[in-house]
N, C-alpha and C. Protein backbone atom coordinates (compact mmCIF):
# COMPACT_ATOMS: atom_id res chain seq x y z
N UNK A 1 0.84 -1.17 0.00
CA UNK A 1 0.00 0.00 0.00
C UNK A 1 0.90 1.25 0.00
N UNK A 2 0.89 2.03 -1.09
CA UNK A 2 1.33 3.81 -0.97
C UNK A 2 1.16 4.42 0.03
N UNK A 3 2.34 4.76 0.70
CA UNK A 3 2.27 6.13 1.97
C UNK A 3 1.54 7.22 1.36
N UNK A 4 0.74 7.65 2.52
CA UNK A 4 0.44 8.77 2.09
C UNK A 4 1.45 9.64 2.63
N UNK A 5 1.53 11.12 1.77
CA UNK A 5 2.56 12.07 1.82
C UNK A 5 2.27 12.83 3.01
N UNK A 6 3.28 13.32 4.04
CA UNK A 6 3.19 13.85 4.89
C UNK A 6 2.72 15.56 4.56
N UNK A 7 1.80 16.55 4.75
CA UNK A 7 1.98 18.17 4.95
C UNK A 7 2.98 18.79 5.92
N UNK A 8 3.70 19.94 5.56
CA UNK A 8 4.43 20.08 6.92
C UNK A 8 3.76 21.33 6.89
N UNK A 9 3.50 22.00 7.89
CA UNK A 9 3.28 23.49 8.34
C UNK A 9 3.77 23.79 9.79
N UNK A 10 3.55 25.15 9.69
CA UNK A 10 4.28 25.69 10.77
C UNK A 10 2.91 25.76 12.29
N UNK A 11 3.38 26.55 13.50
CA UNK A 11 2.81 26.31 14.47
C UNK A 11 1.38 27.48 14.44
N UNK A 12 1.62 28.55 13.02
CA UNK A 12 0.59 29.21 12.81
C UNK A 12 0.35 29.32 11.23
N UNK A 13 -1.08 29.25 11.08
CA UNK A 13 -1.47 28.95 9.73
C UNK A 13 -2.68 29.49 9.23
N UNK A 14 -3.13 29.68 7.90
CA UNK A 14 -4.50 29.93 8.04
C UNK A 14 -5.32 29.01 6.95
N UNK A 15 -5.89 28.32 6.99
CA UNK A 15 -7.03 27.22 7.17
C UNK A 15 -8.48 27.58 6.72
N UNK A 16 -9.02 26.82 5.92
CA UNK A 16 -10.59 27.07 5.43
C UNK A 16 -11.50 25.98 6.03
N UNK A 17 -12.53 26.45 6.94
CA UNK A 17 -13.04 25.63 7.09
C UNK A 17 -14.72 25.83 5.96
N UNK A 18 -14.67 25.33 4.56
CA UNK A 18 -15.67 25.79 3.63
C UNK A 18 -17.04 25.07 3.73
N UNK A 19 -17.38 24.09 4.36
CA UNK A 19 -18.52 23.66 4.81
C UNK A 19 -19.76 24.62 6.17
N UNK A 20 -18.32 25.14 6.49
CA UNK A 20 -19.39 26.03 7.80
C UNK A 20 -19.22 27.75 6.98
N UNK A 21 -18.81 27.87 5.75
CA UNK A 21 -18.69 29.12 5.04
C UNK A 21 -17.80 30.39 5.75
N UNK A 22 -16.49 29.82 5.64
CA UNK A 22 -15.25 30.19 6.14
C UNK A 22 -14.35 30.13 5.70
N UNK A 23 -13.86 31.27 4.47
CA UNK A 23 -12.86 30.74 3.22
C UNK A 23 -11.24 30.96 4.12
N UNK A 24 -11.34 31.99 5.36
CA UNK A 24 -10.39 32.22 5.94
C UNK A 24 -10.32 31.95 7.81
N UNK A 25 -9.08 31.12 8.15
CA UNK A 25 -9.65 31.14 9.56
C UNK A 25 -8.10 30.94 9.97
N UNK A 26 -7.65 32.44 10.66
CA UNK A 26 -5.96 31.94 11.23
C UNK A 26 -6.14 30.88 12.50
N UNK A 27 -5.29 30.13 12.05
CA UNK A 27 -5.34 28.98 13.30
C UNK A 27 -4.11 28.91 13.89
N UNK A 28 -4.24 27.95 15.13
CA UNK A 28 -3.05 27.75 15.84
C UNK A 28 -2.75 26.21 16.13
N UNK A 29 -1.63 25.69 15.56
CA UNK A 29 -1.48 24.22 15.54
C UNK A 29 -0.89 24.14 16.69
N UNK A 30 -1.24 23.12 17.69
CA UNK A 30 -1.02 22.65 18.71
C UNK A 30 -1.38 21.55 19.02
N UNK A 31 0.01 20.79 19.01
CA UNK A 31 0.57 19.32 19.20
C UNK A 31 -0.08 18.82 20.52
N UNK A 32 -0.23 19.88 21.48
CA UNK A 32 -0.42 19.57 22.88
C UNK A 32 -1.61 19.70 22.95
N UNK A 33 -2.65 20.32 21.95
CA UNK A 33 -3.99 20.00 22.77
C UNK A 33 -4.54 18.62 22.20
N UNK A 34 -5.53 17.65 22.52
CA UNK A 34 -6.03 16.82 21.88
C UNK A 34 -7.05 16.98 21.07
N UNK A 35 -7.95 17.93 21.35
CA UNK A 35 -8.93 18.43 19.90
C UNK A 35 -8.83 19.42 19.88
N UNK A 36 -9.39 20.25 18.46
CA UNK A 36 -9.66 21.13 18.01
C UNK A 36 -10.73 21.79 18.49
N UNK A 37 -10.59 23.41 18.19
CA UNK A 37 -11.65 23.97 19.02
C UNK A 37 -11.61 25.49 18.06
N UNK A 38 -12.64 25.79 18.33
CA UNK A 38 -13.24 26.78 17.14
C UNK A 38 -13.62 28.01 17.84
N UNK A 39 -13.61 29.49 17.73
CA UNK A 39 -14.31 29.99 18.33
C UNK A 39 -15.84 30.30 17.71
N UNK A 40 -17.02 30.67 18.89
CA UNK A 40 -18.36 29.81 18.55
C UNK A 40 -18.68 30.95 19.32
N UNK A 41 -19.60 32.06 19.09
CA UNK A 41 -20.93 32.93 19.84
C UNK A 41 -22.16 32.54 19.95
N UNK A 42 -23.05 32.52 20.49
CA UNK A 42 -24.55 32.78 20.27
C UNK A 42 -24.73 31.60 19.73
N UNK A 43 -24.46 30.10 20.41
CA UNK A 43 -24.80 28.81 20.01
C UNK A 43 -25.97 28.26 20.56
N UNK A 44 -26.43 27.72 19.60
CA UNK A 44 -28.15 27.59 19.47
C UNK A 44 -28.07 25.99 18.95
N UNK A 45 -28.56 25.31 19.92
CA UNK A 45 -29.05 24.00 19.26
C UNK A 45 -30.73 23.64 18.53
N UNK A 46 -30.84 23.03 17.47
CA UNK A 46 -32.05 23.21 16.38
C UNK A 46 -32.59 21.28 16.04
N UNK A 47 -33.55 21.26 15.55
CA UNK A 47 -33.58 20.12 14.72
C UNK A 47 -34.14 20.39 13.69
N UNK A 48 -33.68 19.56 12.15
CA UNK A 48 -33.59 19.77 11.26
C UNK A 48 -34.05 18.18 10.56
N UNK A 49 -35.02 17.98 10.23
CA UNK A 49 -35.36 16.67 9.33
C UNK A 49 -35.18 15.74 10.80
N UNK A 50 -35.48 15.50 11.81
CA UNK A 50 -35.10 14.69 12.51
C UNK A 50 -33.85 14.68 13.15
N UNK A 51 -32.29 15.76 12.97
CA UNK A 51 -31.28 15.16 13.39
C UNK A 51 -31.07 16.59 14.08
N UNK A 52 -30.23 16.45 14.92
CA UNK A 52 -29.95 17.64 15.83
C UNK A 52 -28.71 18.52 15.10
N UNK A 53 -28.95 19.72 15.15
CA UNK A 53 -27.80 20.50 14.37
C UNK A 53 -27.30 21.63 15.34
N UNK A 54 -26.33 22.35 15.16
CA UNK A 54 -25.75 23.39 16.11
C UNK A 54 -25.86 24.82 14.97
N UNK A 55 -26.46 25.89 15.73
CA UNK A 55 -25.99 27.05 14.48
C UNK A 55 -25.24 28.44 15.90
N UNK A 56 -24.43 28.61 15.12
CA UNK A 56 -23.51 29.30 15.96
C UNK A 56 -23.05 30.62 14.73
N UNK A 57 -22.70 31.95 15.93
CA UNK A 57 -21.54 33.15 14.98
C UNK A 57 -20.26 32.91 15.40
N UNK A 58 -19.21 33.47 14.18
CA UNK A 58 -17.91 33.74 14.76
C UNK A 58 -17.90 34.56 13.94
N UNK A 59 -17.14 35.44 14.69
CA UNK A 59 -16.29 36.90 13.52
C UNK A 59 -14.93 35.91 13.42
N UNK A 60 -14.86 35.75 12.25
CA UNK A 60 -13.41 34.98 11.95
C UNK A 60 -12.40 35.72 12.24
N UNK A 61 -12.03 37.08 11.80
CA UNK A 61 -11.15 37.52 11.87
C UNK A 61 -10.85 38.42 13.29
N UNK A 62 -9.88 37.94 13.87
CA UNK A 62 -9.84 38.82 15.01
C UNK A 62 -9.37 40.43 15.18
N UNK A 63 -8.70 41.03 14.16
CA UNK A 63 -9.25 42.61 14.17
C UNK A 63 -10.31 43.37 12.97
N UNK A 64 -11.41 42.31 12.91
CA UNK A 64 -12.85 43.05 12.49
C UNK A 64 -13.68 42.19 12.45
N UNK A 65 -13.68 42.70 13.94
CA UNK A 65 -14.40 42.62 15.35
C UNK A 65 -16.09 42.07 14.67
N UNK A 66 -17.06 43.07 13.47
CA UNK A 66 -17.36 43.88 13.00
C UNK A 66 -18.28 42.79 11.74
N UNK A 67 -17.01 42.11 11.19
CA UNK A 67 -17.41 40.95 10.31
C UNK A 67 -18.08 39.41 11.37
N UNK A 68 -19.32 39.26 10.83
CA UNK A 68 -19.70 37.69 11.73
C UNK A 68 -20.56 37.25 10.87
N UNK A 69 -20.12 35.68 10.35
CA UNK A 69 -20.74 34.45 9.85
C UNK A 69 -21.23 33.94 10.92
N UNK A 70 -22.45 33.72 10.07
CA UNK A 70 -23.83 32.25 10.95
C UNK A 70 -23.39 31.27 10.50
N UNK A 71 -22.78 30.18 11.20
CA UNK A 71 -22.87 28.33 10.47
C UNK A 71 -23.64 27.47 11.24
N UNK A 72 -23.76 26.40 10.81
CA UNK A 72 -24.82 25.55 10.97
C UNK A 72 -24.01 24.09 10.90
N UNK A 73 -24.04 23.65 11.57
CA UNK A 73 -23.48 22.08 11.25
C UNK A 73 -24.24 20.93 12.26
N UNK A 74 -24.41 20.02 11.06
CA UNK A 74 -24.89 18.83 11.97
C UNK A 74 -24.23 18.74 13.62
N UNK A 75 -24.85 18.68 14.84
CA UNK A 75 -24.21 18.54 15.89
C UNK A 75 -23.89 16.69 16.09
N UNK A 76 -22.22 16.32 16.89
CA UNK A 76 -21.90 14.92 16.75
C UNK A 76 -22.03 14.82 17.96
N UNK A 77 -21.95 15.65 19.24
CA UNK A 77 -21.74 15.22 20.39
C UNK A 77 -21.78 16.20 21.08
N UNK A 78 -21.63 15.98 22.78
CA UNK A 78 -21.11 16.89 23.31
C UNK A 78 -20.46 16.24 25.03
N UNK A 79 -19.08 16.94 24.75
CA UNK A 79 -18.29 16.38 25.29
C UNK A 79 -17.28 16.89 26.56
N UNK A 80 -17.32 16.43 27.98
CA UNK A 80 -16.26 17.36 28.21
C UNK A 80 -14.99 17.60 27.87
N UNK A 81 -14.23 18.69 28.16
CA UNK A 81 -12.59 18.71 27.44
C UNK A 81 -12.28 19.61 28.30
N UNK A 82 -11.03 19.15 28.77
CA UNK A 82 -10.10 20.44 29.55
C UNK A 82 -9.31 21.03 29.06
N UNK A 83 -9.14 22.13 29.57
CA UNK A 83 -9.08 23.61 28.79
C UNK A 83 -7.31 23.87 29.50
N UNK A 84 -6.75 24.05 28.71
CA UNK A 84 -5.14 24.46 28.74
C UNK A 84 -4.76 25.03 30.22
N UNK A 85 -5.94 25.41 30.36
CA UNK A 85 -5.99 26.45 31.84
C UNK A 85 -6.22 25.27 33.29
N UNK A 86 -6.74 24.17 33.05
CA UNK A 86 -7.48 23.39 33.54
C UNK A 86 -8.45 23.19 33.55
N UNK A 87 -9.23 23.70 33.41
CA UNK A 87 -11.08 23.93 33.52
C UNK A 87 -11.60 22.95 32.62
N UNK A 88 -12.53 22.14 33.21
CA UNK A 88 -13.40 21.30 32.26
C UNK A 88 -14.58 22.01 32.04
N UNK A 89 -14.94 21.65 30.53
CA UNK A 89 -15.65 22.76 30.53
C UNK A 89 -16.85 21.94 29.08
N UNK A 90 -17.86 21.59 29.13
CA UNK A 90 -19.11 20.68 28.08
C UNK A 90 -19.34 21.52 26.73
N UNK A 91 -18.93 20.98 25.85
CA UNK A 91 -18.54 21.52 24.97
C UNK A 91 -19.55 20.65 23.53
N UNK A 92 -19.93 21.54 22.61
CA UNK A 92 -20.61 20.73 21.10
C UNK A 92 -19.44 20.60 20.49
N UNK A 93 -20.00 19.56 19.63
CA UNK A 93 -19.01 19.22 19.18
C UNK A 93 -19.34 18.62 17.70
N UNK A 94 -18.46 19.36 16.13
CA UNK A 94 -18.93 18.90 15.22
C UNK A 94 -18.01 18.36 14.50
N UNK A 95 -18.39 18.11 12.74
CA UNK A 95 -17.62 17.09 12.40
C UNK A 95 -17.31 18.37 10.61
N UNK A 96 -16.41 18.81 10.35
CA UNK A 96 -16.45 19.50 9.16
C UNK A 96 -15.48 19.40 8.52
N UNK A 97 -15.01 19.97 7.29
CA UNK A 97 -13.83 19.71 6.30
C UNK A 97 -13.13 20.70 6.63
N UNK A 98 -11.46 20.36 6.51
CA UNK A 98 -11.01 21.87 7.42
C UNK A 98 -9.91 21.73 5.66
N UNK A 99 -9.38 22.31 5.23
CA UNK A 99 -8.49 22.95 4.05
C UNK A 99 -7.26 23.41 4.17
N UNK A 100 -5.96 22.61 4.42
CA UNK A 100 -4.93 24.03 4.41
C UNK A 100 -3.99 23.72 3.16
N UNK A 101 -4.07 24.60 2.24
CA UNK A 101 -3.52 24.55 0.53
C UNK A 101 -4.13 22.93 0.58
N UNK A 102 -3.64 22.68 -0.41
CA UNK A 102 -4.17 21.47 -1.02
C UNK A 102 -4.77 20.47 -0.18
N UNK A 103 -4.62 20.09 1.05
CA UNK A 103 -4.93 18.87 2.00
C UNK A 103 -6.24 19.86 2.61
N UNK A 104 -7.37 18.47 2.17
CA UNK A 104 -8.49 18.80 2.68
C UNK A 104 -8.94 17.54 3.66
N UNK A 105 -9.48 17.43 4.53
CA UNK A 105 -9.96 16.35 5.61
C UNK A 105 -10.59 16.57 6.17
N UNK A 106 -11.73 15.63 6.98
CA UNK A 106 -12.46 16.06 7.98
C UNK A 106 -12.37 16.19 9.20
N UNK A 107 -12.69 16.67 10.14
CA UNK A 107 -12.12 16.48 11.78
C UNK A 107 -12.92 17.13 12.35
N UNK A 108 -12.90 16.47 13.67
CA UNK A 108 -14.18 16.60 14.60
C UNK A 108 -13.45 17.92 15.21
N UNK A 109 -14.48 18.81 15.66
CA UNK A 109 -14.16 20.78 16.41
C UNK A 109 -14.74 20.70 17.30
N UNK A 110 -14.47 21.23 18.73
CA UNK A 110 -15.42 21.88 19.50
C UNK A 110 -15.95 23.40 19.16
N UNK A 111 -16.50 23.45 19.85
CA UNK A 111 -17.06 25.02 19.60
C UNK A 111 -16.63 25.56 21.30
N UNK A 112 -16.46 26.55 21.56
CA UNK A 112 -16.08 27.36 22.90
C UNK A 112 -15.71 28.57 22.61
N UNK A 113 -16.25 29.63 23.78
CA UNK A 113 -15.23 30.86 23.52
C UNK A 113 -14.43 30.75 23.17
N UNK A 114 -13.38 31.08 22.41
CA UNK A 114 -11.80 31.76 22.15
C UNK A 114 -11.69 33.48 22.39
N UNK A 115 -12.52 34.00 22.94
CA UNK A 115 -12.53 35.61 22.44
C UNK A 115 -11.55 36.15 23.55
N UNK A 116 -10.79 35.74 24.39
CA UNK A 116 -9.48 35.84 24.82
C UNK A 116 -8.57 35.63 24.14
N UNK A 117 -8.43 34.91 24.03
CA UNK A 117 -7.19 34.04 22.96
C UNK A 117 -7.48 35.04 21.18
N UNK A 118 -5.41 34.61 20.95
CA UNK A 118 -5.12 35.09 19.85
C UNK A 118 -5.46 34.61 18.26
N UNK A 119 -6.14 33.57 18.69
CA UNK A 119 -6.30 32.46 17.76
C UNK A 119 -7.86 32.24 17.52
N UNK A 120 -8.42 32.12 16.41
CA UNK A 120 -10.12 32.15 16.47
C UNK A 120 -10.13 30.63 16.31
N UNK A 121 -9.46 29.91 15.95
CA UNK A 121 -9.05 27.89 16.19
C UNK A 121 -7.84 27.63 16.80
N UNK A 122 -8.09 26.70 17.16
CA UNK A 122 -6.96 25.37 17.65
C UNK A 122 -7.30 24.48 17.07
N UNK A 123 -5.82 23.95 16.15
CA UNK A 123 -5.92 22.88 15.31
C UNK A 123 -5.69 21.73 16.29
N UNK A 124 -5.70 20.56 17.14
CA UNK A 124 -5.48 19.25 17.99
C UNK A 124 -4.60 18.47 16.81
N UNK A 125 -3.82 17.47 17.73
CA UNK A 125 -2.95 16.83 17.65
C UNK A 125 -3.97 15.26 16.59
N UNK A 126 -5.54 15.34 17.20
CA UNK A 126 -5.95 13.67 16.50
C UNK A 126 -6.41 14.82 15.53
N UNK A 127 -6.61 15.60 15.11
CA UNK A 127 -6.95 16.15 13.17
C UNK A 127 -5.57 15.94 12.52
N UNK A 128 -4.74 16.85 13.17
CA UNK A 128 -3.35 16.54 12.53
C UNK A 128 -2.94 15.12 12.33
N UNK A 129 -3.02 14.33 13.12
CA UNK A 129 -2.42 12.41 13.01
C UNK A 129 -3.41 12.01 11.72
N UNK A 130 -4.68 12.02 11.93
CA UNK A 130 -5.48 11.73 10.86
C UNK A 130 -5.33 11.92 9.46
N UNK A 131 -4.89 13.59 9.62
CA UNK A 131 -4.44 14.22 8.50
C UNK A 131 -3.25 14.30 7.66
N UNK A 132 -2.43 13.76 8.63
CA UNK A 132 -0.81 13.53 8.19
C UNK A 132 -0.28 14.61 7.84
N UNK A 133 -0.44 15.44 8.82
CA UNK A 133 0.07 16.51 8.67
C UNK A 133 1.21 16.79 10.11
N UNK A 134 2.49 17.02 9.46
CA UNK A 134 3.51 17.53 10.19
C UNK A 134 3.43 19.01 10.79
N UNK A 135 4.44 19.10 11.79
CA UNK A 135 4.25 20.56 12.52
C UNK A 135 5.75 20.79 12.34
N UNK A 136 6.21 22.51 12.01
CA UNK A 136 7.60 22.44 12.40
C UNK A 136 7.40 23.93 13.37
N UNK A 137 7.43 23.88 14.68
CA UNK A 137 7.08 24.52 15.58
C UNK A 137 8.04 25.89 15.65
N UNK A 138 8.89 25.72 15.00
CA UNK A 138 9.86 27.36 14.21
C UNK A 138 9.73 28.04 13.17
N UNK A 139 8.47 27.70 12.72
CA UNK A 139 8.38 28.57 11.29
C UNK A 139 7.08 28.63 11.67
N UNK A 140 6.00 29.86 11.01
CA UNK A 140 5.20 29.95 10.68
C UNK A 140 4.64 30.67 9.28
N UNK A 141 3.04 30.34 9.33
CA UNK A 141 2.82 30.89 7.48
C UNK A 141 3.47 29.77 6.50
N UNK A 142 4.16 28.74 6.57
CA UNK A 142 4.33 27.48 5.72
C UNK A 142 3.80 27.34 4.19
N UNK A 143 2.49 27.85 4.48
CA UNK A 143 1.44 27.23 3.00
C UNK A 143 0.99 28.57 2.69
N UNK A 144 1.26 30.25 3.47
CA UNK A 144 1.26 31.50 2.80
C UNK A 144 -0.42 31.86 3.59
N UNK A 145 -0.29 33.06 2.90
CA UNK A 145 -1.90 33.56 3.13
C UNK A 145 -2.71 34.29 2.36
N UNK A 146 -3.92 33.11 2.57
CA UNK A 146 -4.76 33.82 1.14
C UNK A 146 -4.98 34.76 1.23
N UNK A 147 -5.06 35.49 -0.36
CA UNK A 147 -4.95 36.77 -0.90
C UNK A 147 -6.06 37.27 -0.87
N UNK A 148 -6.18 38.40 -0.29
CA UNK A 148 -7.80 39.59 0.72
C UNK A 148 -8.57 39.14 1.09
N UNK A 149 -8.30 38.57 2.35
CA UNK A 149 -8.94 37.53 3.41
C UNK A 149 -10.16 38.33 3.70
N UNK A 150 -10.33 39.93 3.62
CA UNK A 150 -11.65 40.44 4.02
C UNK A 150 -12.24 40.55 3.29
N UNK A 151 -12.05 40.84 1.80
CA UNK A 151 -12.90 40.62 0.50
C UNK A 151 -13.39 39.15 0.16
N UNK A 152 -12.79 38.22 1.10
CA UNK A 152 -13.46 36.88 1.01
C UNK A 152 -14.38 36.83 2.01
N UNK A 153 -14.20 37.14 3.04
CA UNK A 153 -15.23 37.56 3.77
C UNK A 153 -16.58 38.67 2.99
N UNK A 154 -16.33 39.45 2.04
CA UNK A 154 -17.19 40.39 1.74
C UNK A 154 -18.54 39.60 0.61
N UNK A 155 -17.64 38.89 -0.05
CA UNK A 155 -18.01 38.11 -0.93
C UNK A 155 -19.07 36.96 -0.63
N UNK A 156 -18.09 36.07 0.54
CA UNK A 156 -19.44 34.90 0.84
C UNK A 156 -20.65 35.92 1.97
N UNK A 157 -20.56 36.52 2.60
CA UNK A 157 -21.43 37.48 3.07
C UNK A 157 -22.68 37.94 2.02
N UNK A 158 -21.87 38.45 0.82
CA UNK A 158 -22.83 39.26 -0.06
C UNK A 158 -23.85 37.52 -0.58
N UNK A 159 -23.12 36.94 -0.72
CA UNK A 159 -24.00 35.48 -1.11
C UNK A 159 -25.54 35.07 -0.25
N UNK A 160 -25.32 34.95 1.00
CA UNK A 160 -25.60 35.08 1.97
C UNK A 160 -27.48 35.54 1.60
């Protein structure tokens, strides 16, 4: 059986998550947390045809404040997870396609505040293993950054 090819990126990156309509999302790869975690406002659980779904805002970008997407994603769970700080803390939890340059995959997110933190995601260590994606924890920007991250924002908005 063919290896699959390893990605390498650095410990900061920026990432599409295009299923929850998010062409831009700076993230923060971290080896040390075990999942991923998203930042999530105004989360609202719904049912939809029978199955339970989560619809939540994030302003993706953290200086405009100003810009905020609605997503919607099937909800998978909800789970506790402790928080870097210690704090356990019950968390939703979904399942979406995350993008960085060419390597696309799925991986399960929490949703939680981040609106402290510098980072509007945390990428976890089981998306990365899944994903085969390497970390080189001295470089960042690896795979670059897409070109007018707020006009992509302006764009799927105007769709909207």
């Amino acid at each position: 059986m063919p290896k699959l090819k390893k990605t390498l990126i650095g410990w900061e990156e920026w990432c599409a998550l295009p299923n929850l309509g998010l062409p831009a999302v700076k993230a923060k790869i971290d080896t040390g947390a075990k999942t991923s975690a998203l930042h999530a406002e105004n989360i609202k659980i719904f049912t939809k045809d029978g199955q339970d779904f989560v619809r939540f805002d994030i302003p993706p970008l953290k200086k405009k404040e100003d810009l905020v997407v609605t997503c919607e994603a099937p909800l998978v769970d909800r789970r506790a997870v402790t928080s870097s700080n210690g704090e356990r803390e019950k968390r939703y939890v979904i399942n979406t396609q995350v993008e960085f340059a060419d390597k696309v995959f799925n991986a399960e997110i929490t949703l939680t505040s981040r609106h402290k933190m510098a980072f509007r995601m945390l990428m976890g260590r089981d998306a990365l293993r899944k994903a085969r994606i390497a970390v080189d924890p001295a470089k960042s920007f690896l795979l670059g950054k897409p070109p007018g991250v707020v006009k992509l924002y302006k764009d799927v908005l105007k769709e909207e």
